[in-house]
C-alpha atoms as a PDB file:
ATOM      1  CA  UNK A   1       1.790  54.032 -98.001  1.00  0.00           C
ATOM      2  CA  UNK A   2       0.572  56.968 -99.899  1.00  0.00           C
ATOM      3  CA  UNK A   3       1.666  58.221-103.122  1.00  0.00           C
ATOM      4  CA  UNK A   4       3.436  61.398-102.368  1.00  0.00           C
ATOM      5  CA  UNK A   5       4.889  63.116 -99.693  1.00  0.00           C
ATOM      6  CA  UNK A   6       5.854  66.700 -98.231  1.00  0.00           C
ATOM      7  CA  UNK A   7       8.743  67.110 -96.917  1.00  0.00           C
ATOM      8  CA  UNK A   8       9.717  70.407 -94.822  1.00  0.00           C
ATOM      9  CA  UNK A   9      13.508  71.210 -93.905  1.00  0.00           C
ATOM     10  CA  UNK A  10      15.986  73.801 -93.616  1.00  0.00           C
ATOM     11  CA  UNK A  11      19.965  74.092 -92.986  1.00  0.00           C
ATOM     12  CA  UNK A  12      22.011  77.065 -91.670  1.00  0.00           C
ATOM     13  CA  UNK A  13      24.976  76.575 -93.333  1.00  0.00           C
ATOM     14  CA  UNK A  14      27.039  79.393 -95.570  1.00  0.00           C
ATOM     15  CA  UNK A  15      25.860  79.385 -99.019  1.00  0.00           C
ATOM     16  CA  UNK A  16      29.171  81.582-100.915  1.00  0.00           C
ATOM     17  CA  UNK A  17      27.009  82.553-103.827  1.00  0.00           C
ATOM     18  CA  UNK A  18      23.235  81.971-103.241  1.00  0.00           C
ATOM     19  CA  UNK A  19      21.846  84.012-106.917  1.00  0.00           C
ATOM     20  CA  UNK A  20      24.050  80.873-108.917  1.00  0.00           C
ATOM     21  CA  UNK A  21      22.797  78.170-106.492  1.00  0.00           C
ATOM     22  CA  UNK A  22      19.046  78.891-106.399  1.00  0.00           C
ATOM     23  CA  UNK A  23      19.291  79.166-110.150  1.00  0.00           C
ATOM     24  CA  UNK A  24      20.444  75.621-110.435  1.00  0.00           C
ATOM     25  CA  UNK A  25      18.541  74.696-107.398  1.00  0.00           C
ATOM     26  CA  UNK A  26      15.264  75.903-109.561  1.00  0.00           C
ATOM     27  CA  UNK A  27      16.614  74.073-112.942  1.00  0.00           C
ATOM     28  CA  UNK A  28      17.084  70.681-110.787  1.00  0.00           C
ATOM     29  CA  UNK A  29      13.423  70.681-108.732  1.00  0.00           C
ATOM     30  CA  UNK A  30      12.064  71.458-112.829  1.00  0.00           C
ATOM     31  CA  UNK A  31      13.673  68.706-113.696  1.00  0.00           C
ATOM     32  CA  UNK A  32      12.636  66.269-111.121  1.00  0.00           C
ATOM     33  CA  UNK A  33       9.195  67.733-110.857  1.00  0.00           C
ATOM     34  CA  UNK A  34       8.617  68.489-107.641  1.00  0.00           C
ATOM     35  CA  UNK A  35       6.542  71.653-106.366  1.00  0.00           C
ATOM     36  CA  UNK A  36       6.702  73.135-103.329  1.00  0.00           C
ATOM     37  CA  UNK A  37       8.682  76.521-101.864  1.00  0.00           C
ATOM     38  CA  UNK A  38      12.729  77.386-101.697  1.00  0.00           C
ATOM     39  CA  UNK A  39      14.318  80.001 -99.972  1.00  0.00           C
ATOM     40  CA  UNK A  40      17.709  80.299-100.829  1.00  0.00           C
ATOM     41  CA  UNK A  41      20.102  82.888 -98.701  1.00  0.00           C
ATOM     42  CA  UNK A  42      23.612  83.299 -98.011  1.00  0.00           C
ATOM     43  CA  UNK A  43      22.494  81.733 -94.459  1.00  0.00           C
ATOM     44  CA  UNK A  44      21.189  78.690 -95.836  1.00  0.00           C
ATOM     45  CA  UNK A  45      18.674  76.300 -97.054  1.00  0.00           C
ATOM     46  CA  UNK A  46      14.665  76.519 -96.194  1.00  0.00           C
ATOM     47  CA  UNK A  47      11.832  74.963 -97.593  1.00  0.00           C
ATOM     48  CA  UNK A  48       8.874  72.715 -97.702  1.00  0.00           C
ATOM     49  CA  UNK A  49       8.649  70.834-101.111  1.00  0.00           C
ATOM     50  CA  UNK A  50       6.048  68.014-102.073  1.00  0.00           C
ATOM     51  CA  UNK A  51       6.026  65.148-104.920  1.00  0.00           C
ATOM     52  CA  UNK A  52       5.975  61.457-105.422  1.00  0.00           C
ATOM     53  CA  UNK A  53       7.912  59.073-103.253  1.00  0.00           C
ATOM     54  CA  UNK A  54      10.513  58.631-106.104  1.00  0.00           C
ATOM     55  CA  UNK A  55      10.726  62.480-106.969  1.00  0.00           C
ATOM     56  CA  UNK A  56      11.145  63.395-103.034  1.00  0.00           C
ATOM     57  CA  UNK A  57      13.800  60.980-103.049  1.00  0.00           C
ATOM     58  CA  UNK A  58      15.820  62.150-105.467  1.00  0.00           C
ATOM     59  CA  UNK A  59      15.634  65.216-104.096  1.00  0.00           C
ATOM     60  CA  UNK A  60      16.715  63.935-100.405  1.00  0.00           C
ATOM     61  CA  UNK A  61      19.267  62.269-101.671  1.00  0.00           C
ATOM     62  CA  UNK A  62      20.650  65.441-104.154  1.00  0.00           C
ATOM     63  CA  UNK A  63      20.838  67.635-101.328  1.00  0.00           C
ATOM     64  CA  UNK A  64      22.232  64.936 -98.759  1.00  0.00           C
ATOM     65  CA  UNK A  65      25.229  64.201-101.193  1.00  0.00           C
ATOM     66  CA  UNK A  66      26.188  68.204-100.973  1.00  0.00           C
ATOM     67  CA  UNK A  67      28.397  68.377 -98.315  1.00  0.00           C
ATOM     68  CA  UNK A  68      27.068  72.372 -97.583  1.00  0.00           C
ATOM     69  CA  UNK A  69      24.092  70.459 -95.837  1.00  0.00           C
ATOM     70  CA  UNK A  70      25.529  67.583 -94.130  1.00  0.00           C
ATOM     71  CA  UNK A  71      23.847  66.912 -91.402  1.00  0.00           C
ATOM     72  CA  UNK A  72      20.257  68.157 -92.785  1.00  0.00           C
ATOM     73  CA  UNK A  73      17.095  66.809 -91.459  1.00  0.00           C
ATOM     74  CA  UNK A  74      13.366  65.866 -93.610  1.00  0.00           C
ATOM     75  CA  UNK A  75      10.759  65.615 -91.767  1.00  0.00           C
ATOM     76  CA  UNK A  76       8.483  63.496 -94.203  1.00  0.00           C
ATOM     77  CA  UNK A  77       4.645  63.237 -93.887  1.00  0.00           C
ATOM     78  CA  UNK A  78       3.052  61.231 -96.395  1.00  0.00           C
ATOM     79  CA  UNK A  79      -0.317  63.054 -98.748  1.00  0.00           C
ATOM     80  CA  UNK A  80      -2.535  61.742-100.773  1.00  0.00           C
ATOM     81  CA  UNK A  81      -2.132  64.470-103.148  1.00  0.00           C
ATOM     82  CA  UNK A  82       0.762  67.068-103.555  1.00  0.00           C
ATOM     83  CA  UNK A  83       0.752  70.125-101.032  1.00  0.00           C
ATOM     84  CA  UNK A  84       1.375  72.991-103.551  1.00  0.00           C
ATOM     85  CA  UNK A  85       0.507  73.717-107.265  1.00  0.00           C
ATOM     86  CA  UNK A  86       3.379  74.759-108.595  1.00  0.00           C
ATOM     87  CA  UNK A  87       7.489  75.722-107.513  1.00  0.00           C
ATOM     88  CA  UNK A  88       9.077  78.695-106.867  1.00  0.00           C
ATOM     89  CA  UNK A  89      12.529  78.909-105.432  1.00  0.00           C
ATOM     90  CA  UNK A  90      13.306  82.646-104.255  1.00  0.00           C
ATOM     91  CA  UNK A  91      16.595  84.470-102.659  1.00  0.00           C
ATOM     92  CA  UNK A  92      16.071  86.536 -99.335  1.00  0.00           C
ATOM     93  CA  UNK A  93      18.444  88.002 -97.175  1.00  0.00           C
ATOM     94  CA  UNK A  94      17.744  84.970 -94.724  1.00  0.00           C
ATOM     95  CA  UNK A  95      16.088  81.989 -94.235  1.00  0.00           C
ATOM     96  CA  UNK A  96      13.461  83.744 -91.742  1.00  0.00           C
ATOM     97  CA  UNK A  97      12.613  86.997 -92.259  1.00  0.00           C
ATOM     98  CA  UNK A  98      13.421  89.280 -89.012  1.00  0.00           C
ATOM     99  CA  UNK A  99      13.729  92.598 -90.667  1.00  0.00           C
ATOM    100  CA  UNK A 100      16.892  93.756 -89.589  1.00  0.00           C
ATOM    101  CA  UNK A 101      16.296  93.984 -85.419  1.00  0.00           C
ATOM    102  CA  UNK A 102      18.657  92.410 -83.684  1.00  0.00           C
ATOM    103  CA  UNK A 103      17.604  88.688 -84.352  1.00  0.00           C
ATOM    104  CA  UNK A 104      19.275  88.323 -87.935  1.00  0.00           C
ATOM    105  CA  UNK A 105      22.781  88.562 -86.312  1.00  0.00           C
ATOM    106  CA  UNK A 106      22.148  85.442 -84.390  1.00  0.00           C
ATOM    107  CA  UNK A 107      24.215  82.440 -86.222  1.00  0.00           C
ATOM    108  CA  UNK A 108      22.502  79.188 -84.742  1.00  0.00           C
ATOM    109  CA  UNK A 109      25.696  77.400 -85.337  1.00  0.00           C
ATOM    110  CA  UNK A 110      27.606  79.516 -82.599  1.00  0.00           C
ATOM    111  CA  UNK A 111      24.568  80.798 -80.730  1.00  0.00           C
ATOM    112  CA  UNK A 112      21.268  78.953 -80.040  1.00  0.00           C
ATOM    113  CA  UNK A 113      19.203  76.793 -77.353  1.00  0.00           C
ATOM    114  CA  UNK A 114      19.715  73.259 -75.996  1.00  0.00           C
ATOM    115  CA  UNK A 115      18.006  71.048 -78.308  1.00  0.00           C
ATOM    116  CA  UNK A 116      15.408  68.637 -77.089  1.00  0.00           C
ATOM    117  CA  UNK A 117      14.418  65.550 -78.507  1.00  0.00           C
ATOM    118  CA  UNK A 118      10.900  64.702 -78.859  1.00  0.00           C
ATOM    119  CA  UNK A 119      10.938  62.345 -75.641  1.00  0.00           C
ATOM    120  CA  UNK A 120      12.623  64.996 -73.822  1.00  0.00           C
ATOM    121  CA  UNK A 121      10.205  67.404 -74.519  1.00  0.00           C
ATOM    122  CA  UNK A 122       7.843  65.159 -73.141  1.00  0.00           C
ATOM    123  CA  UNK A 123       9.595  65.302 -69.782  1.00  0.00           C
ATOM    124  CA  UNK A 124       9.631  69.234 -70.411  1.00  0.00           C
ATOM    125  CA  UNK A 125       5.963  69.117 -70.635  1.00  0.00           C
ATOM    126  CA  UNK A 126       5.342  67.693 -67.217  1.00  0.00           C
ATOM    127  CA  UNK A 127       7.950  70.064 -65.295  1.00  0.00           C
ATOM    128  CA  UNK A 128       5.746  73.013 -63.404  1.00  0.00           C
ATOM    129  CA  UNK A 129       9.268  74.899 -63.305  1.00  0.00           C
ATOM    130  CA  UNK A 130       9.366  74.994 -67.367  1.00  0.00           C
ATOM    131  CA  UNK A 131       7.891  77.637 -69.413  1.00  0.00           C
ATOM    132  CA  UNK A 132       7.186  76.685 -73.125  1.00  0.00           C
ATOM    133  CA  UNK A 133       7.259  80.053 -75.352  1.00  0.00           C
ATOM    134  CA  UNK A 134       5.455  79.762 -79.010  1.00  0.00           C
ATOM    135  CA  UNK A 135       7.616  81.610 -81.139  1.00  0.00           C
ATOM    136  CA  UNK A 136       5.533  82.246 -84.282  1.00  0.00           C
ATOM    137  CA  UNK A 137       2.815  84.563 -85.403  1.00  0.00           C
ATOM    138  CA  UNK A 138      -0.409  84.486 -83.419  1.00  0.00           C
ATOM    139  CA  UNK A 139      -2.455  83.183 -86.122  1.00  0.00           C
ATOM    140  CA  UNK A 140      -0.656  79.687 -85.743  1.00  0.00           C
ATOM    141  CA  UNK A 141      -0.615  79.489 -82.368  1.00  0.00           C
ATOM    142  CA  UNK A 142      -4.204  80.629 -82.514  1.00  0.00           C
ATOM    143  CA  UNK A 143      -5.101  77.373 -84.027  1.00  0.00           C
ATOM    144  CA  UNK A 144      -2.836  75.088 -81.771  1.00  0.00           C
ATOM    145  CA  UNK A 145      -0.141  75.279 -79.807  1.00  0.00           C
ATOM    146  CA  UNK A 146       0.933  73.332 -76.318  1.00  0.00           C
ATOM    147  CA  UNK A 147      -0.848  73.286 -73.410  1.00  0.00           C
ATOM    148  CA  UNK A 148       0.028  75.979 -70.752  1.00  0.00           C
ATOM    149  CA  UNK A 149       2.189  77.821 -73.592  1.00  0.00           C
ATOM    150  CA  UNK A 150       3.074  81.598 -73.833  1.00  0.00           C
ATOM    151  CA  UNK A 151       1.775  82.369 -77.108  1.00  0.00           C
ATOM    152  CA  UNK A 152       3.206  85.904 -78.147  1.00  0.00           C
ATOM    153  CA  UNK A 153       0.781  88.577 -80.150  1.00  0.00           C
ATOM    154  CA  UNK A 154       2.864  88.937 -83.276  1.00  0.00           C
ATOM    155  CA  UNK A 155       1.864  89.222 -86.307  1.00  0.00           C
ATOM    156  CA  UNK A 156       5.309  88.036 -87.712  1.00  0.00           C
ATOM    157  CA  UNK A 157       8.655  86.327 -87.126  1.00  0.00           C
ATOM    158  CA  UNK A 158      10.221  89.755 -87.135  1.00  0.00           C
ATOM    159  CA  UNK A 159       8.226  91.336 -84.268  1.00  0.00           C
ATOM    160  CA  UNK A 160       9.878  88.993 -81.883  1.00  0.00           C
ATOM    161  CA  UNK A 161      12.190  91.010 -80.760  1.00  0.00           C
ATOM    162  CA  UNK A 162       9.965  93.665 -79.615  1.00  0.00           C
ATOM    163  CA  UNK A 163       8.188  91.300 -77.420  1.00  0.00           C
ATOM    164  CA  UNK A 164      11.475  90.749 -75.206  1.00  0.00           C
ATOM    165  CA  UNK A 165      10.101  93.022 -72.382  1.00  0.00           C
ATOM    166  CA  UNK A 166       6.844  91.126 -72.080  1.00  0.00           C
ATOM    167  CA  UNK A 167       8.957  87.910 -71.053  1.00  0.00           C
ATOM    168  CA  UNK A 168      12.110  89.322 -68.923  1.00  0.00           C
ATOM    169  CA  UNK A 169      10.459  88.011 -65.862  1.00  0.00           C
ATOM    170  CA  UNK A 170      11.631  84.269 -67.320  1.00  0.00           C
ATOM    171  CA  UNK A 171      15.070  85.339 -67.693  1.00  0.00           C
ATOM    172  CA  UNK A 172      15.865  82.744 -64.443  1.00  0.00           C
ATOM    173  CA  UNK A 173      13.449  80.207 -65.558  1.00  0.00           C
ATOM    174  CA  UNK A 174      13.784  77.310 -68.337  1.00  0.00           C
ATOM    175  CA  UNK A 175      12.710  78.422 -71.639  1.00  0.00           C
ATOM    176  CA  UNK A 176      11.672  76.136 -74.190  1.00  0.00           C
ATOM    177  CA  UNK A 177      11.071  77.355 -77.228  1.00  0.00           C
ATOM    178  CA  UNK A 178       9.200  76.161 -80.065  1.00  0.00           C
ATOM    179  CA  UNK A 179       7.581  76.362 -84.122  1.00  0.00           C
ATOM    180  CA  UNK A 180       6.661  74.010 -86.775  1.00  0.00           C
ATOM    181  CA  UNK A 181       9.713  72.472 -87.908  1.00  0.00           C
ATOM    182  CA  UNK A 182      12.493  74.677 -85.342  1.00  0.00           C
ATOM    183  CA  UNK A 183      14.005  77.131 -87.512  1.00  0.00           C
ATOM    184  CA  UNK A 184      12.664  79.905 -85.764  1.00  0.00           C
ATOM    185  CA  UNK A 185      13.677  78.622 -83.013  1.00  0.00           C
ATOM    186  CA  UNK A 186      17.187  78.240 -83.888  1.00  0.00           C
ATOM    187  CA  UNK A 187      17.496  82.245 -83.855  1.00  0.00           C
ATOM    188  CA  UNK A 188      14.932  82.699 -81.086  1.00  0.00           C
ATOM    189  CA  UNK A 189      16.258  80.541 -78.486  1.00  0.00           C
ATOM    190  CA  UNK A 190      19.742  82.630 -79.767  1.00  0.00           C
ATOM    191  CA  UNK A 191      18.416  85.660 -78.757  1.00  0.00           C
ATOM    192  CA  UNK A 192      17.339  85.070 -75.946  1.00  0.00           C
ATOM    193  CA  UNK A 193      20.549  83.464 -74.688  1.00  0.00           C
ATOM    194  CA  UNK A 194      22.307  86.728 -75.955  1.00  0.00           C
ATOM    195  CA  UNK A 195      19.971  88.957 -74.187  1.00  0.00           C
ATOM    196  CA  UNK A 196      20.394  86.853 -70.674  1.00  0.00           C
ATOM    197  CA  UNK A 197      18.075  84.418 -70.465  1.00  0.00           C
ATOM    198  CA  UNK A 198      20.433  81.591 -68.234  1.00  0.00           C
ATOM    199  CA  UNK A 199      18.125  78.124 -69.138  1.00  0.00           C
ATOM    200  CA  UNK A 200      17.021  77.903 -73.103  1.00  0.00           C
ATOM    201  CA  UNK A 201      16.124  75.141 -75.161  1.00  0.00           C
ATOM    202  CA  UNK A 202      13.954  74.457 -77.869  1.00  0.00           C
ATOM    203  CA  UNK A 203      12.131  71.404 -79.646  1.00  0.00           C
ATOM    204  CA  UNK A 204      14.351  69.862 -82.060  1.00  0.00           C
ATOM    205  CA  UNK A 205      12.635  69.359 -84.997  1.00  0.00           C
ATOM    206  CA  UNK A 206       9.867  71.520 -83.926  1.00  0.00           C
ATOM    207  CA  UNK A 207       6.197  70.161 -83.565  1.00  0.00           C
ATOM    208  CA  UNK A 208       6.637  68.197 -86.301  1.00  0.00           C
ATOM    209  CA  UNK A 209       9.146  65.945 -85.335  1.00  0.00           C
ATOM    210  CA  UNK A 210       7.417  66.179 -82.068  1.00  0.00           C
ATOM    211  CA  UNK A 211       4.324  64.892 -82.936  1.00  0.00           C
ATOM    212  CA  UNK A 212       5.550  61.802 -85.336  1.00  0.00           C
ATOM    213  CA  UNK A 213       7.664  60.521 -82.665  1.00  0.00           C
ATOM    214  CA  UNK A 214       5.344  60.996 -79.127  1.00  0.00           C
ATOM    215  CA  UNK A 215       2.057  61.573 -80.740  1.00  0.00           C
ATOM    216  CA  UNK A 216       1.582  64.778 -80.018  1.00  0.00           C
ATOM    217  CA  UNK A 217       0.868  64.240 -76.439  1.00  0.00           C
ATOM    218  CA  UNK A 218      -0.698  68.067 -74.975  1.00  0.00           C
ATOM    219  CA  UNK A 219      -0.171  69.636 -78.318  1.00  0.00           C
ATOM    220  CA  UNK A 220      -3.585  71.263 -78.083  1.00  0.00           C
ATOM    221  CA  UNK A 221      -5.652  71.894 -81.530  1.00  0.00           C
ATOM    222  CA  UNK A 222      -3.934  71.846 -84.885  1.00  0.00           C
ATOM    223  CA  UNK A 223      -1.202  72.347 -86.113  1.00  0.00           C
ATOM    224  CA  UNK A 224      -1.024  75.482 -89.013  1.00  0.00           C
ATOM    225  CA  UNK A 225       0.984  74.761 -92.243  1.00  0.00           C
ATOM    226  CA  UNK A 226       2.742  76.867 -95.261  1.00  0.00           C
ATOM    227  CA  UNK A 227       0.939  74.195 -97.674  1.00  0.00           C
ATOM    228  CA  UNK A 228      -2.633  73.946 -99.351  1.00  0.00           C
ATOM    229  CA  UNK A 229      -3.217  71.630 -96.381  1.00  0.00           C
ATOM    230  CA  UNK A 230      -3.128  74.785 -93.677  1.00  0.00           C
ATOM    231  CA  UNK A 231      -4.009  72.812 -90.898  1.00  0.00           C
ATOM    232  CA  UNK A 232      -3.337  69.709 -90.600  1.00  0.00           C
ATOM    233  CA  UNK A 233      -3.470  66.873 -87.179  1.00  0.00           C
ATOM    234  CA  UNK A 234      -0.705  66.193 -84.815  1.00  0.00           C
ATOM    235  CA  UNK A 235      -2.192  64.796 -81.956  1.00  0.00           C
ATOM    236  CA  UNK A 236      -3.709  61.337 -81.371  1.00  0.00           C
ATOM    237  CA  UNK A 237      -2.982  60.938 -77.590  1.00  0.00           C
ATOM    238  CA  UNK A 238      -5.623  63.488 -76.437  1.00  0.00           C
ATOM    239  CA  UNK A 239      -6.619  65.934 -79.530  1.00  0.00           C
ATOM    240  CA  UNK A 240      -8.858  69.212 -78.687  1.00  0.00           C
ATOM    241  CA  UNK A 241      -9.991  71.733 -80.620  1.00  0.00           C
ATOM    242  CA  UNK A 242      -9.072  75.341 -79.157  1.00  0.00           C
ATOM    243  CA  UNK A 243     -10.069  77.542 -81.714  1.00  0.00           C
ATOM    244  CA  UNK A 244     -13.228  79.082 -82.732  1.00  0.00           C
ATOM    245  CA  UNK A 245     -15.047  80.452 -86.172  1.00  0.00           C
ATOM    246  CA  UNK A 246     -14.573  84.301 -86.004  1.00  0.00           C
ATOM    247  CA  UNK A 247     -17.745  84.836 -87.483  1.00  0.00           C
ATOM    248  CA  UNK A 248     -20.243  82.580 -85.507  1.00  0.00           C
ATOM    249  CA  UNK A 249     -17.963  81.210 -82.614  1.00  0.00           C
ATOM    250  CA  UNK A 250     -18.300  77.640 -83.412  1.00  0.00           C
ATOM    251  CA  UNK A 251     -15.505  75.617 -82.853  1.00  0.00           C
ATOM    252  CA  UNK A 252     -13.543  74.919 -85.796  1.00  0.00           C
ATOM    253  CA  UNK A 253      -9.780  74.520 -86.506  1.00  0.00           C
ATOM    254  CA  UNK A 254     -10.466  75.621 -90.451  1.00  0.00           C
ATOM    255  CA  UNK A 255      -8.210  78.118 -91.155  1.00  0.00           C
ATOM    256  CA  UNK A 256      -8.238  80.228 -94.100  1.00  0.00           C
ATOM    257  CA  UNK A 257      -7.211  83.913 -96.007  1.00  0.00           C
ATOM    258  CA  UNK A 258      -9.555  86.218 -96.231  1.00  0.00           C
ATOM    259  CA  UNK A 259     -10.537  86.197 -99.880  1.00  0.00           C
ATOM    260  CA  UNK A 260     -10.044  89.575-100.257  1.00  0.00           C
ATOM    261  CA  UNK A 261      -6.421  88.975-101.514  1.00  0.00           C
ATOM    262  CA  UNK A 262      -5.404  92.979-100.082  1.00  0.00           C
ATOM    263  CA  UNK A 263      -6.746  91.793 -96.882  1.00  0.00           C
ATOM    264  CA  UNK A 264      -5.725  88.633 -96.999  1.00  0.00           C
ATOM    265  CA  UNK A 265      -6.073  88.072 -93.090  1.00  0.00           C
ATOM    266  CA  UNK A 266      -5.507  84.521 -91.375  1.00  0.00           C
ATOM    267  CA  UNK A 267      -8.539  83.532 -89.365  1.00  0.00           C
ATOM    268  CA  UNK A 268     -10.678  80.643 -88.191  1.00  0.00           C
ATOM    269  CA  UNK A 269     -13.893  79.945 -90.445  1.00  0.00           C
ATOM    270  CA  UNK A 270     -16.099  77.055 -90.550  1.00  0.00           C
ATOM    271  CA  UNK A 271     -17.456  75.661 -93.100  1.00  0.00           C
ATOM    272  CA  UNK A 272     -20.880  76.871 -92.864  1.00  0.00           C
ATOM    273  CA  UNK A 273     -19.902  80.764 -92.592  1.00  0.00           C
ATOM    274  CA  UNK A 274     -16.722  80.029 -95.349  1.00  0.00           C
ATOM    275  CA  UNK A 275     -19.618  78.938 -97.874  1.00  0.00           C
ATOM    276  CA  UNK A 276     -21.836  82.060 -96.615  1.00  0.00           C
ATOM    277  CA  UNK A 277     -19.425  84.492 -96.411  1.00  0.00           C
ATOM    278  CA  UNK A 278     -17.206  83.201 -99.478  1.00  0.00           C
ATOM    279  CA  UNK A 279     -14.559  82.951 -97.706  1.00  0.00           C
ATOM    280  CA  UNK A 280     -14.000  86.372 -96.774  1.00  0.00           C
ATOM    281  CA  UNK A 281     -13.691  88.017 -92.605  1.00  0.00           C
ATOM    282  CA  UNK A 282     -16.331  90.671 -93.183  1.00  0.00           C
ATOM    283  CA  UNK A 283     -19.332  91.743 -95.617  1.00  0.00           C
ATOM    284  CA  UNK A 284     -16.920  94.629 -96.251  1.00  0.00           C
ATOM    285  CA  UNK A 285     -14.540  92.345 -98.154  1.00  0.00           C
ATOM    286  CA  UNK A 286     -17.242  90.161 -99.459  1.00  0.00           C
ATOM    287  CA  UNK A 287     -17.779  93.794-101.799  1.00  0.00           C
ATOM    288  CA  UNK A 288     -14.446  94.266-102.466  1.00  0.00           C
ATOM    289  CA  UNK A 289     -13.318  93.721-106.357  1.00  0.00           C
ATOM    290  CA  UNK A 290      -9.946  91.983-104.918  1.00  0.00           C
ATOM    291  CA  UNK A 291     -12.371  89.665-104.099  1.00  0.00           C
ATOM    292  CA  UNK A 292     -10.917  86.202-104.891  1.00  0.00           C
ATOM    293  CA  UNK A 293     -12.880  82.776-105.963  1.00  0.00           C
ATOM    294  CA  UNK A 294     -13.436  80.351-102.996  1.00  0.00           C
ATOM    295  CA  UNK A 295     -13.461  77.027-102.940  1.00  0.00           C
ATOM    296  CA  UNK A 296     -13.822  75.722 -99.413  1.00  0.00           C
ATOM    297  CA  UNK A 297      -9.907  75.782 -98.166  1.00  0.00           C
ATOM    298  CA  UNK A 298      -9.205  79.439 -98.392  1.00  0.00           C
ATOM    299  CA  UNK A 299      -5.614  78.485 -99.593  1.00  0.00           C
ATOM    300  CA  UNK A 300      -4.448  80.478-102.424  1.00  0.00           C
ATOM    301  CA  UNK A 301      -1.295  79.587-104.279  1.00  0.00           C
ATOM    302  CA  UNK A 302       1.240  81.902-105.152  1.00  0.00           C
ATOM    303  CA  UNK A 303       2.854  82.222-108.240  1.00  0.00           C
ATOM    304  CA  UNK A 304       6.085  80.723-109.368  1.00  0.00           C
ATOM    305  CA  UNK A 305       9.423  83.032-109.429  1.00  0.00           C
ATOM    306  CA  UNK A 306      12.910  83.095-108.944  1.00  0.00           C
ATOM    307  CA  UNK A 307      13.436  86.461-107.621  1.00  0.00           C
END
């Protein structure tokens, strides 16, 4: 067993005043140490938060004893060291952003797919009648994401929406959608079932829960996380590496942010070119007095807030 752990969850549930909760939310995670990232809305609960064994627990069990999240789910992976630096618990409009488009309407606890468990999915996976639809930004699916998968070109969560007309030829087909730990998918799969799509579902759990209870089985590459971690592995049935070094080709599942913090893009670098090109995507940002220190993960904390 290792000493700490990261656990990622979230909970759509209605949060009547979410300024006075995140404030004690904040005060309480100080207290018990943990680090890690909150987002607090009137929509809910999200976050991925990291600390000892005992600290995670209290935490669990704090948020498990409030009946607003009965029900919630941690998925737990257990880290040698913890996944962030510091805490920050902030309040957004929602729990994903979707920038006002349609999307944000969507309440997953009226509207939202058929949930699959992991051994379900498994069945899914086999199915040459099943479509699986990657529903986050192309940088993660870039790095991994299952085999045979429509992987949409967004840069964001929000942008889904506008790719609606790309996929309207699966409106009679079965749709399963999928992310990292399923929130996305619990307003994706919505709105698709709102705008006529007759067979959704999505991963329950996401690829996370996915992987810890099948293996990963035809999860191809790695899988991209909001942690100092990045990328980490989720499949030991048959593991491949589909992603490639954008400055040499090699292939490499490092992922990193350009060091050049007002570039800041998300791209594959191996180690070789990260050390050569300090971590940046060009020799334009390499010059570039944004230029931020590298130290071989290309991870780069943000600060704590409550805001």
């Amino acid at each position: 067993m290792k000493p700490y752990q990261t656990l990622l969850f979230y909970k759509y549930t209605h949060i009547a005043n979410a300024e006075e909760f995140a404030q004690q939310h904040l005060a309480f995670c100080e207290r018990i140490g943990i680090v890690g990232r909150i987002i607090v809305s009137g929509e809910g609960l999200n976050g991925t938060i990291s600390g000892t064994v005992v600290q995670c627990k209290k935490y669990m069990d704090q948020i498990r004893n409030n009946p607003l999240f009965d029900g919630i789910e941690f998925k737990i992976d257990e880290v040698d060291a913890p996944s962030f630096e510091r805490l920050y618990v902030r309040v957004k409009p929602e729990i994903v952003h979707s920038s006002l488009r349609g999307i944000e309407l969507i309440d997953p606890n009226e509207t939202t797919g058929i949930h699959l468990k992991p051994h379900e999915v498994l069945e899914m996976l086999q199915d040459d009648d099943v479509v699986f639809l990657d529903v986050r930004s192309n940088y993660e699916s870039g790095v991994g994401r299952f085999k045979n998968a429509i992987a949409l070109d967004i840069d964001n969560f929000r942008d889904f929406p506008e790719k609606l007309k790309e996929i309207e030829g699966l409106k009679d087909k079965k749709v399963v959608t999928y992310c990292t730990g399923g929130i996305k998918c619990e307003k994706a799969s919505g709105y698709l079932v709102k705008n006529g799509f007759k067979n959704v579902y999505q991963v329950e759990g996401g690829v996370v829960k996915y992987a810890k209870e099948t293996g990963g089985k035809d999860f191809e590459g790695k899988l991209y996380v909001f942690d100092n971690r990045v990328v980490v592995d989720v499949n030991t049935v048959n593991p491949t590496i589909i992603s490639t070094c954008k400055i040499c080709g090699t292939p490499s599942a490092h992922m990193v942010n350009c060091a050049n913090s007002i570039c800041n893009e998300h791209f594959v670098l191996c180690e070789a070119c990260g050390w050569k090109m300090e971590g940046c995507c060009s020799e334009a940002c390499m010059q570039e007095p944004t230029k931020r220190a590298y130290d071989g993960t290309g991870y780069y904390q943000r600060e704590t807030s409550l805001a």
